[in-house]
C-alpha atoms as a PDB file:
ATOM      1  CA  UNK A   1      11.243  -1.128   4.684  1.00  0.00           C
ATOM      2  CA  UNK A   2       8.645   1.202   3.553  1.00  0.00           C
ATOM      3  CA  UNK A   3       6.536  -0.794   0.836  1.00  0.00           C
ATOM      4  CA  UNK A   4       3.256   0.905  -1.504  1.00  0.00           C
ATOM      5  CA  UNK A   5       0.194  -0.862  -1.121  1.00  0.00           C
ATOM      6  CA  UNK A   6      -2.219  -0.778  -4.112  1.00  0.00           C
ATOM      7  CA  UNK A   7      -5.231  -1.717  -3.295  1.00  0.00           C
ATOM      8  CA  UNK A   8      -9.355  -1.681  -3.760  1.00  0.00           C
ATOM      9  CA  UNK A   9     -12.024  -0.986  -0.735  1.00  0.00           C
ATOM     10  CA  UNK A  10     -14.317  -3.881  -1.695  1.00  0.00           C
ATOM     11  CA  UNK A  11     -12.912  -6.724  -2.574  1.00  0.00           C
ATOM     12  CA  UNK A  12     -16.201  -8.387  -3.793  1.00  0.00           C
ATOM     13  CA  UNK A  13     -15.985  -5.770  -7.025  1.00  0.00           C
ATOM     14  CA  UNK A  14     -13.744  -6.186 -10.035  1.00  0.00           C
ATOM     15  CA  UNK A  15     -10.917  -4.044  -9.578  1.00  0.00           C
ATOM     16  CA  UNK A  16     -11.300  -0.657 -11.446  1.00  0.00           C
ATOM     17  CA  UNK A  17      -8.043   1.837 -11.805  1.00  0.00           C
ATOM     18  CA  UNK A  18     -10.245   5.123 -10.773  1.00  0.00           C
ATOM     19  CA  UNK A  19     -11.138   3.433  -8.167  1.00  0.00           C
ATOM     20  CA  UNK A  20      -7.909   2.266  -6.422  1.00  0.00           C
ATOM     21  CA  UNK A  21      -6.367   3.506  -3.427  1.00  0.00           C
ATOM     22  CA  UNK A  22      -3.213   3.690  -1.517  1.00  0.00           C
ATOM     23  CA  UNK A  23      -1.955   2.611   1.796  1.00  0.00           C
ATOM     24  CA  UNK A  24       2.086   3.454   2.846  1.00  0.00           C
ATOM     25  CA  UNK A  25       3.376   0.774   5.124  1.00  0.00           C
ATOM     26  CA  UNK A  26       6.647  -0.368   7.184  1.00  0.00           C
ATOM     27  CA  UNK A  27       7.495  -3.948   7.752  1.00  0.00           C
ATOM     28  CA  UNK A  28      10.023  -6.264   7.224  1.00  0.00           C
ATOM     29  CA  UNK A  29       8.790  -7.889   3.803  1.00  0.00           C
ATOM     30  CA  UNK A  30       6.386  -8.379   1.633  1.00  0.00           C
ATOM     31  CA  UNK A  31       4.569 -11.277   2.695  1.00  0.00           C
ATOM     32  CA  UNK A  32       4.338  -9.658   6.776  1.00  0.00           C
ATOM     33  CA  UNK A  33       2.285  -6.634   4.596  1.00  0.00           C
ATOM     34  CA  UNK A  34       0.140  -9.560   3.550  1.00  0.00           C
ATOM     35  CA  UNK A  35      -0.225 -11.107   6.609  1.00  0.00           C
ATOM     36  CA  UNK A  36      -1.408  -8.588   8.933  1.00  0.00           C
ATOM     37  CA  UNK A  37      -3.325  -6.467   6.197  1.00  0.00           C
ATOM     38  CA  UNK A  38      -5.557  -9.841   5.571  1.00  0.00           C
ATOM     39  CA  UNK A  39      -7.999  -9.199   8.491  1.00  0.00           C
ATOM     40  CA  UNK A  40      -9.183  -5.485   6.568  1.00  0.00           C
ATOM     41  CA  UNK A  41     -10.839  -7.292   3.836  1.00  0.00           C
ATOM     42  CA  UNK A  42      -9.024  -5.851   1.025  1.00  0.00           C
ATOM     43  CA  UNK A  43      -8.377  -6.330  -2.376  1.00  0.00           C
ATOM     44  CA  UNK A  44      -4.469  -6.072  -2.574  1.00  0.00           C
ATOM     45  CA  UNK A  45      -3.560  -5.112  -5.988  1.00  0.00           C
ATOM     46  CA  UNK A  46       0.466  -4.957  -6.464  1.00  0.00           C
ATOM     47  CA  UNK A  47       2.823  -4.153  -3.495  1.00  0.00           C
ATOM     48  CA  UNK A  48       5.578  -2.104  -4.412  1.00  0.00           C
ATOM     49  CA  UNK A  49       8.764  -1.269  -1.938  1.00  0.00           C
ATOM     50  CA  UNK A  50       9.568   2.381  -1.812  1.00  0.00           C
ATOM     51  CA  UNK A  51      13.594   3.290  -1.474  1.00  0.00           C
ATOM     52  CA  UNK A  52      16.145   5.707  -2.033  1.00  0.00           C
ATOM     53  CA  UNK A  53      14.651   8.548  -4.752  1.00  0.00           C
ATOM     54  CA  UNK A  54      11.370   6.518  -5.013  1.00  0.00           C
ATOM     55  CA  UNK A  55      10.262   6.670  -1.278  1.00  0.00           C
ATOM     56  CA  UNK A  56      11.353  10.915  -0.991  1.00  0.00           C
ATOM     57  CA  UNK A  57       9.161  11.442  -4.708  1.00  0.00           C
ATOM     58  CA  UNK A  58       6.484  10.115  -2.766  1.00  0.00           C
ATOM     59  CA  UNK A  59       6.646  11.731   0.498  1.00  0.00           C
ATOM     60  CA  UNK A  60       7.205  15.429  -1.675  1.00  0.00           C
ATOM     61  CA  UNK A  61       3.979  14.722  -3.896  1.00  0.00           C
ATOM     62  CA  UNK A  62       1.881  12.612  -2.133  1.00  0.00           C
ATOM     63  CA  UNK A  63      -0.717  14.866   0.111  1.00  0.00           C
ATOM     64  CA  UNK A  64      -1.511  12.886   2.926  1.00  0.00           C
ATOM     65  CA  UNK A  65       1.836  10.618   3.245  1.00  0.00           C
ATOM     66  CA  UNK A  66       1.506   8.572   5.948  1.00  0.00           C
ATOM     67  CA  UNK A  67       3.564   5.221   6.466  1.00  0.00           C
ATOM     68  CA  UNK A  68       1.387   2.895   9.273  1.00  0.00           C
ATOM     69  CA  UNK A  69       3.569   0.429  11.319  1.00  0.00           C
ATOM     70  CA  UNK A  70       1.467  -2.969  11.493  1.00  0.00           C
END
């Protein structure tokens, strides 16, 4: 599954929308997203699974789609 990460670069900071970036990744669920993005000291927002109509919208308007396998 392809799943949208939300997420902030400092996760010290309150979270601030202008300030919030994106991260495209493949795994199996939700919580293996968790798991191996814990060790990059991020502030995970809200993941989101991408399907169907949802995950080809993003690949046509998002510049720099790229989906990392963890």
């Amino acid at each position: 599954m392809i799943f949208k990460v939300f997420y902030q670069e400092f996760p010290e900071e309150v979270p601030v929308r202008e300030r919030t970036k994106v991260l495209f990744v493949e795994e199996e669920n939700e919580r293996n997203v968790c798991k191996k993005l814990a060790d990059r000291n991020i502030n995970i927002e809200y993941i989101q699974v991408l399907d169907g109509k949802h995950l080809e919208y993003e690949k046509n308007t998002t510049e720099d789609f790229r989906v990392e396998k963890l």
